[in-house]
N, C-alpha and C. Protein backbone atom coordinates (compact mmCIF):
# COMPACT_ATOMS: atom_id res chain seq x y z
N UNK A 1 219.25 104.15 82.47
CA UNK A 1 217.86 104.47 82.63
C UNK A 1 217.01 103.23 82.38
N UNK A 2 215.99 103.24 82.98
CA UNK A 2 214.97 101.87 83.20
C UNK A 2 213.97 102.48 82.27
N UNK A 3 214.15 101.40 81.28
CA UNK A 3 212.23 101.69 80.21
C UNK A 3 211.30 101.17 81.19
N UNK A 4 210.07 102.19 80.76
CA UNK A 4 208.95 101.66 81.30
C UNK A 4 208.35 100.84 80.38
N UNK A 5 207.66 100.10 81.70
CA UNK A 5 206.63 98.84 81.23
C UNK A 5 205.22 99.32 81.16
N UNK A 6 204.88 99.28 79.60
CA UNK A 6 203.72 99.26 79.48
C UNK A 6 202.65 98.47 80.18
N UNK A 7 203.18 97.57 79.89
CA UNK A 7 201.78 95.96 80.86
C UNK A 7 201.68 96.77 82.39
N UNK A 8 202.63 96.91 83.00
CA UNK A 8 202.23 97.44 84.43
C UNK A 8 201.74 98.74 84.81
N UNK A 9 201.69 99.73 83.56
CA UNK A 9 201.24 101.21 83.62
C UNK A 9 200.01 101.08 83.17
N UNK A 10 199.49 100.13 82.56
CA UNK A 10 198.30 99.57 82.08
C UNK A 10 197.30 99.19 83.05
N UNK A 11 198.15 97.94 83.92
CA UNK A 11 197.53 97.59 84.82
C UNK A 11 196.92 98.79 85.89
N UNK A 12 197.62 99.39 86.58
CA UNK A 12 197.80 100.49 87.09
C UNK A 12 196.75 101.32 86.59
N UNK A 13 196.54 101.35 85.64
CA UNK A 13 195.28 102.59 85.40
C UNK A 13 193.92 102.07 85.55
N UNK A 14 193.83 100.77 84.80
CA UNK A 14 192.79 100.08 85.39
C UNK A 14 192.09 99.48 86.90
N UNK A 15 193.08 99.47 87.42
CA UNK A 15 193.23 99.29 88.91
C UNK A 15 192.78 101.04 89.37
N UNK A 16 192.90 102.03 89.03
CA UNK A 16 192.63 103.14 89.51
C UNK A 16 191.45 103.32 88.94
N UNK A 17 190.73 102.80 87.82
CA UNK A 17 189.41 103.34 87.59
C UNK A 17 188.53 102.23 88.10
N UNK A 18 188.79 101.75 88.90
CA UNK A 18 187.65 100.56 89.63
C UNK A 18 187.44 101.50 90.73
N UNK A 19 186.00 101.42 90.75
CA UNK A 19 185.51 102.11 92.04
C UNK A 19 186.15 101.33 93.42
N UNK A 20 186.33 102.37 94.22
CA UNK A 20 186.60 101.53 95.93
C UNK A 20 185.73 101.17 96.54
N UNK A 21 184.17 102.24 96.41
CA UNK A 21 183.71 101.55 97.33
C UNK A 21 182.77 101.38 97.18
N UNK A 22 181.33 100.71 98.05
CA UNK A 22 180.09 100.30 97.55
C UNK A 22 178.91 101.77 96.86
N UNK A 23 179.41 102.99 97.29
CA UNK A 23 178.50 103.40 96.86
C UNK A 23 178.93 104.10 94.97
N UNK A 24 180.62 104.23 95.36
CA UNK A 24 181.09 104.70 94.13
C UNK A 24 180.76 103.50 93.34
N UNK A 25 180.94 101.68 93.32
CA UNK A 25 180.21 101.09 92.45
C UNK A 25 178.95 101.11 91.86
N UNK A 26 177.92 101.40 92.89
CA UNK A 26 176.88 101.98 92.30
C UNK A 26 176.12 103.11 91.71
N UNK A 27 176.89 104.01 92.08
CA UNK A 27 177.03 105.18 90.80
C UNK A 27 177.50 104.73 89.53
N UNK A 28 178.46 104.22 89.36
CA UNK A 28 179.62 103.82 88.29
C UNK A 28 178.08 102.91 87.42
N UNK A 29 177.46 102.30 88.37
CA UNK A 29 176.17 100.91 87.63
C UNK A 29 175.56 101.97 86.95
N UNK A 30 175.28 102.93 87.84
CA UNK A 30 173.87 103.90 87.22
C UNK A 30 174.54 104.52 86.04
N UNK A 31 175.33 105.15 86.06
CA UNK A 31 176.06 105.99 85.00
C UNK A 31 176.29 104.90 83.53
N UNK A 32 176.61 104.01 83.89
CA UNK A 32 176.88 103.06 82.90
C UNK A 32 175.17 103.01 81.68
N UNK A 33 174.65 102.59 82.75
CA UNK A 33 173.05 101.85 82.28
C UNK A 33 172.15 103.31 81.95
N UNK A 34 172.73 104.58 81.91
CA UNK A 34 172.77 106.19 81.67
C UNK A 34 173.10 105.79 79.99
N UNK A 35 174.16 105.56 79.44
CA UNK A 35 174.94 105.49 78.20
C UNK A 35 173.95 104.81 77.24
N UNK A 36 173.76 105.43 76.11
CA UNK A 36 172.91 105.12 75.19
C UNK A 36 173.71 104.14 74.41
N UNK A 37 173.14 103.40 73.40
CA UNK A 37 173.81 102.46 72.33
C UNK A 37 173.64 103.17 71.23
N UNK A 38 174.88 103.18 70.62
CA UNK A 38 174.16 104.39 69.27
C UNK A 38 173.83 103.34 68.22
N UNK A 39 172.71 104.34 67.53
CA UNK A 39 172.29 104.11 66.42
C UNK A 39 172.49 105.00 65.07
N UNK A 40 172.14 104.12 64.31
CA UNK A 40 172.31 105.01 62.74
C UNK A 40 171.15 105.94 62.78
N UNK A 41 169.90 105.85 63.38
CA UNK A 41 168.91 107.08 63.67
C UNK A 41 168.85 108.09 64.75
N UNK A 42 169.01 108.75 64.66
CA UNK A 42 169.25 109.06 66.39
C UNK A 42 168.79 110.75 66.10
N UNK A 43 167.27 110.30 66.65
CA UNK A 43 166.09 111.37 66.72
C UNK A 43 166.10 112.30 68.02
N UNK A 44 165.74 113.03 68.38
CA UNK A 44 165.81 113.49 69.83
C UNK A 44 164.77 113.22 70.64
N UNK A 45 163.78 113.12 70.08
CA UNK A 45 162.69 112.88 70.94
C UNK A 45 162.40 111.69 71.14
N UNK A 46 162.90 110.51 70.54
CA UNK A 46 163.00 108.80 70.84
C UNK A 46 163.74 109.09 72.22
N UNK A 47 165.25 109.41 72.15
CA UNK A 47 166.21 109.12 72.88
C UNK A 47 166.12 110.17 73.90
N UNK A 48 165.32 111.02 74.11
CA UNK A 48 165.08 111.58 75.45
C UNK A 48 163.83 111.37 76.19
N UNK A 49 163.13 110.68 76.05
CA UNK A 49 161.67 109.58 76.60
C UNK A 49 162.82 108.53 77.05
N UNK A 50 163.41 107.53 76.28
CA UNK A 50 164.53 106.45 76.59
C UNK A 50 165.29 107.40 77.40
N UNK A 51 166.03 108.01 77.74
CA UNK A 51 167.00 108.90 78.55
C UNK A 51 166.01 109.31 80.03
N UNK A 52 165.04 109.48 79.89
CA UNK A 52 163.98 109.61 80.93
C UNK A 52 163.99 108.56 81.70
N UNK A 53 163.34 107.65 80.81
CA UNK A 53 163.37 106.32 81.75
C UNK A 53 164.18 105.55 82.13
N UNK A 54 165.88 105.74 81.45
CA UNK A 54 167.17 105.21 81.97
C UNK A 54 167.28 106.22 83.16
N UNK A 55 167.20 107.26 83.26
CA UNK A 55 167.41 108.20 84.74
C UNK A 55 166.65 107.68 85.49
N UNK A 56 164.91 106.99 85.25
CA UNK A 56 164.29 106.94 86.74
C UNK A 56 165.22 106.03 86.77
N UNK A 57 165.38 105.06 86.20
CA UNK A 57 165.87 103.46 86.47
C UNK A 57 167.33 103.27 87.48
N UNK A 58 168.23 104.29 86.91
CA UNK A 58 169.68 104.37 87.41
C UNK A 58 169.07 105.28 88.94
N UNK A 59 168.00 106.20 88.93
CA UNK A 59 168.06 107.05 90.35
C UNK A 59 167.45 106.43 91.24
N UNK A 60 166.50 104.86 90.70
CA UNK A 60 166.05 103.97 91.48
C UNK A 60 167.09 103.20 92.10
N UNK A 61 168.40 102.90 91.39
CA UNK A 61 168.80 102.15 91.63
C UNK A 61 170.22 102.99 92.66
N UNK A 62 169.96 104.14 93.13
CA UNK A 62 170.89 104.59 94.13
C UNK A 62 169.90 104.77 95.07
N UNK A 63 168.71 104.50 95.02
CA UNK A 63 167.89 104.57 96.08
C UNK A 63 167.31 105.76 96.19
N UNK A 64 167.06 106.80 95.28
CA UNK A 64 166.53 107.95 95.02
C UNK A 64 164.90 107.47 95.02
N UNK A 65 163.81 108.71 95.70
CA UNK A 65 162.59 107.95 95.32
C UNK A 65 161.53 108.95 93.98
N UNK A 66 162.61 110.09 93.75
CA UNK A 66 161.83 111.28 92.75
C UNK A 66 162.81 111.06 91.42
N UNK A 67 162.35 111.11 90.56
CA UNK A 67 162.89 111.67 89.25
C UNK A 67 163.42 113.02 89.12
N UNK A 68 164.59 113.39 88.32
CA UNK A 68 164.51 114.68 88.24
C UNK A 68 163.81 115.47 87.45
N UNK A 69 162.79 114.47 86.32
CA UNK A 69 162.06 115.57 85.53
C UNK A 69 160.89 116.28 86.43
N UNK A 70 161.44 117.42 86.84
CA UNK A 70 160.20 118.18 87.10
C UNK A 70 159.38 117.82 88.75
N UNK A 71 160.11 116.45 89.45
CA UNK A 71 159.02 116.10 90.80
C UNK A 71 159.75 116.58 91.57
N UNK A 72 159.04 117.86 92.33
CA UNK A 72 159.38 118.84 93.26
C UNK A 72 159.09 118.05 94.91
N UNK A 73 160.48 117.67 95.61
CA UNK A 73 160.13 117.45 96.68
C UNK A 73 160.68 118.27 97.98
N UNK A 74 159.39 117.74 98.98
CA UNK A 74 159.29 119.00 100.12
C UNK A 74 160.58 119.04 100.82
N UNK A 75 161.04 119.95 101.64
CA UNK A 75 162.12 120.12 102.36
C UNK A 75 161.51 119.67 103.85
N UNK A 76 162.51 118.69 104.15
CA UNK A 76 162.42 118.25 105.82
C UNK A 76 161.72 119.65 106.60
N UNK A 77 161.12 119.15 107.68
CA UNK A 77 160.58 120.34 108.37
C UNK A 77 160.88 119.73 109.59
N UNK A 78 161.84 120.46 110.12
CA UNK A 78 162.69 119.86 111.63
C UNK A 78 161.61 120.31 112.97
N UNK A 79 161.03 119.34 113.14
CA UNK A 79 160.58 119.87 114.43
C UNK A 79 161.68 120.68 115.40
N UNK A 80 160.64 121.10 116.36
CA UNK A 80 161.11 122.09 117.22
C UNK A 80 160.74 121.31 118.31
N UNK A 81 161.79 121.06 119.21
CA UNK A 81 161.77 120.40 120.51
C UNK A 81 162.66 121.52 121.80
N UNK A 82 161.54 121.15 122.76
CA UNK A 82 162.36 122.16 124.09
C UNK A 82 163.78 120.87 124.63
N UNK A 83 164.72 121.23 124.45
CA UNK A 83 165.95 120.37 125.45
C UNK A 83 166.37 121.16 126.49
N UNK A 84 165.62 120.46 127.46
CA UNK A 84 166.32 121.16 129.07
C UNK A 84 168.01 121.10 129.15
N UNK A 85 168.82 122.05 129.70
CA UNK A 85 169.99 121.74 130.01
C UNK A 85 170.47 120.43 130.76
N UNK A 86 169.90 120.26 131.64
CA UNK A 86 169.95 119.60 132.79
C UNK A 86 170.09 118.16 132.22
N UNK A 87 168.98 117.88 131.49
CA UNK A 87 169.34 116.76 130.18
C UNK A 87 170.63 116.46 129.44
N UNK A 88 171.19 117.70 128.86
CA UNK A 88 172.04 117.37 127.78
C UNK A 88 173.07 117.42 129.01
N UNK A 89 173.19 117.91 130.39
CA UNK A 89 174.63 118.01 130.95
C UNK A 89 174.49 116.22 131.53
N UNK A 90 173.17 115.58 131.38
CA UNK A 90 173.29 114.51 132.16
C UNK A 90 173.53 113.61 131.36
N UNK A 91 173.29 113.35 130.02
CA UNK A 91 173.49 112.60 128.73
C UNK A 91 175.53 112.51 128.19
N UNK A 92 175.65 114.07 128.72
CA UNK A 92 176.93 114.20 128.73
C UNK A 92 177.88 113.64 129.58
N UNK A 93 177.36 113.33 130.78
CA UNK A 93 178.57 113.27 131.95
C UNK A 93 178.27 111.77 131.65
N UNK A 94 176.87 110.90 131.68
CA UNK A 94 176.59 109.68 131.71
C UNK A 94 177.12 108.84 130.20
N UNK A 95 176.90 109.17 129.52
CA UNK A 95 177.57 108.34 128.00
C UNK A 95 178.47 108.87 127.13
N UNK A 96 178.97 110.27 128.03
CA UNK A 96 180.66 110.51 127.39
C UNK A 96 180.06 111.29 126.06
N UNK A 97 179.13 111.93 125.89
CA UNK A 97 178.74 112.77 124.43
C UNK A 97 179.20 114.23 124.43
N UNK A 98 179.07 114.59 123.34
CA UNK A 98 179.54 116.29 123.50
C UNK A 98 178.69 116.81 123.45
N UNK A 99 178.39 117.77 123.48
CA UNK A 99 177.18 118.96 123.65
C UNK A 99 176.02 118.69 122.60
N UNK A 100 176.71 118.86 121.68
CA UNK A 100 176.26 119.20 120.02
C UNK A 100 175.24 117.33 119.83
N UNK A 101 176.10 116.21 120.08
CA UNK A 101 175.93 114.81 119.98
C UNK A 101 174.36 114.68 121.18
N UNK A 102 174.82 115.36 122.39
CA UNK A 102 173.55 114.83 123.46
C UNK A 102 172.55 115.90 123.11
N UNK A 103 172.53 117.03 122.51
CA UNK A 103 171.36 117.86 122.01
C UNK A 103 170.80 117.17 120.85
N UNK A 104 171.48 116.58 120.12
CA UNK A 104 170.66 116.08 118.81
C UNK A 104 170.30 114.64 119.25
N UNK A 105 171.15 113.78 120.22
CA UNK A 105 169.55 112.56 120.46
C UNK A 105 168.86 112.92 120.76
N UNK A 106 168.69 114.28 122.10
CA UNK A 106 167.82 114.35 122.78
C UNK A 106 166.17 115.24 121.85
N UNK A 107 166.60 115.46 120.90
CA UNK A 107 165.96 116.13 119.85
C UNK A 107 165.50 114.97 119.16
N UNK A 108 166.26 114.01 118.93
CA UNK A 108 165.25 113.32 117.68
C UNK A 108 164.42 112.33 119.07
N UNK A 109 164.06 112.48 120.52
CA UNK A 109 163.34 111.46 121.22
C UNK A 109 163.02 112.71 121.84
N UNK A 110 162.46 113.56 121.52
CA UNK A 110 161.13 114.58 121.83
C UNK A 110 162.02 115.53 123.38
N UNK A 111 163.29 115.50 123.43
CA UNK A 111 163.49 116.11 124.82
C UNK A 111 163.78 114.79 125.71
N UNK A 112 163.02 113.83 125.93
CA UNK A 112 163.07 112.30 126.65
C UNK A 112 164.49 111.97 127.40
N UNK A 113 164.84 112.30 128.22
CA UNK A 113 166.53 111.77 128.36
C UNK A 113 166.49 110.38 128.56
N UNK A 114 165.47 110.05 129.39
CA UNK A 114 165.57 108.41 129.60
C UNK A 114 165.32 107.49 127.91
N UNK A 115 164.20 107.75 127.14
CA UNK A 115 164.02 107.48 126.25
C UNK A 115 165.34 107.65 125.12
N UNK A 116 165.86 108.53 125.23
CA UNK A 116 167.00 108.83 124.34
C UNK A 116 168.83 107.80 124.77
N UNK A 117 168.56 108.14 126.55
CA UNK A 117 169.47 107.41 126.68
C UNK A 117 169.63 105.67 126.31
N UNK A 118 168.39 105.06 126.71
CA UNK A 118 168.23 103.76 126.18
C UNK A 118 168.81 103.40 125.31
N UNK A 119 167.98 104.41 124.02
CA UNK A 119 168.22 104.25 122.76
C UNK A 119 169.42 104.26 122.38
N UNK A 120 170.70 105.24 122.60
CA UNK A 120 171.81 105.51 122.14
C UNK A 120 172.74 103.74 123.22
N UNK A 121 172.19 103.68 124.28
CA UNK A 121 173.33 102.08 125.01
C UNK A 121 172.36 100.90 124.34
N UNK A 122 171.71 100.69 123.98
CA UNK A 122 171.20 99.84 122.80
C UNK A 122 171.91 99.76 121.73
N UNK A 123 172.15 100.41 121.06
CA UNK A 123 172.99 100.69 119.90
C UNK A 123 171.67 101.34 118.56
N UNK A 124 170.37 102.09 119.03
CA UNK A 124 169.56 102.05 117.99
C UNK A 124 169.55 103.15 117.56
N UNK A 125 170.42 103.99 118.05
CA UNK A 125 170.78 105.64 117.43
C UNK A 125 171.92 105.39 117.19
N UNK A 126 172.51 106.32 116.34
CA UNK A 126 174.01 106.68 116.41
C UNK A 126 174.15 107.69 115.82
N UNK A 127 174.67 108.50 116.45
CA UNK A 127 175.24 109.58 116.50
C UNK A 127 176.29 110.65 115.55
N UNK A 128 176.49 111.20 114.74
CA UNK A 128 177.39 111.61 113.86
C UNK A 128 177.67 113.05 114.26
């Protein structure tokens, strides 16, 4: 039987708690700069004003633009656009999209097929 190696089961774990990717690093930043330093006093109402302003700071820094204490923000309000068929079958046959893909450019460029098509062989939409 083969002993295990500590040094490489070591390594190995550390290597697994490194974030992969750019946004899990920056969670990992925010969460970090989240963590209080303790003190020998540790009041509640110091350290939750400080806990306040470490949250805007870390939700600034994922690119959040509300706090969660309490700032109520509005829900998207999706316009309503008419998409002719005739559009989405021509968006379809012409740039290879699926149904679902040529209804939603043609939605975020008001119905427009020419306007929409541009946009998507430009590269200034894309599609998901």
């Amino acid at each position: 039987m083969a002993e295990p190696r500590p040094a490489q089961d070591e390594a190995d774990e550390a290597a697994a708690a490194l974030p992969k990717n750019a946004e899990d690093r920056r969670a990992a930043a925010a969460m970090s700069s989240l963590e209080t330093r303790g003190s020998a006093d540790d009041s509640p109402a110091p350290t939750q004003s400080v806990d306040q302003e470490r949250l805007g700071k870390a939700m600034a820094s994922l690119g959040e633009t509300k706090v969660a204490s309490g700032a109520q923000t509005k829900p998207e309000v999706k316009k309503k656009v008419k998409v002719e068929k005739k559009d989405v079958d021509l968006l379809m046959d012409e740039l290879l999209l699926s149904k679902t893909q040529a209804t939603k450019l043609l939605t975020k460029h008001d119905g427009d097929a020419e306007k929409a098509a541009i946009a998507y062989v430009r590269g200034e939409d894309t599609i998901v």
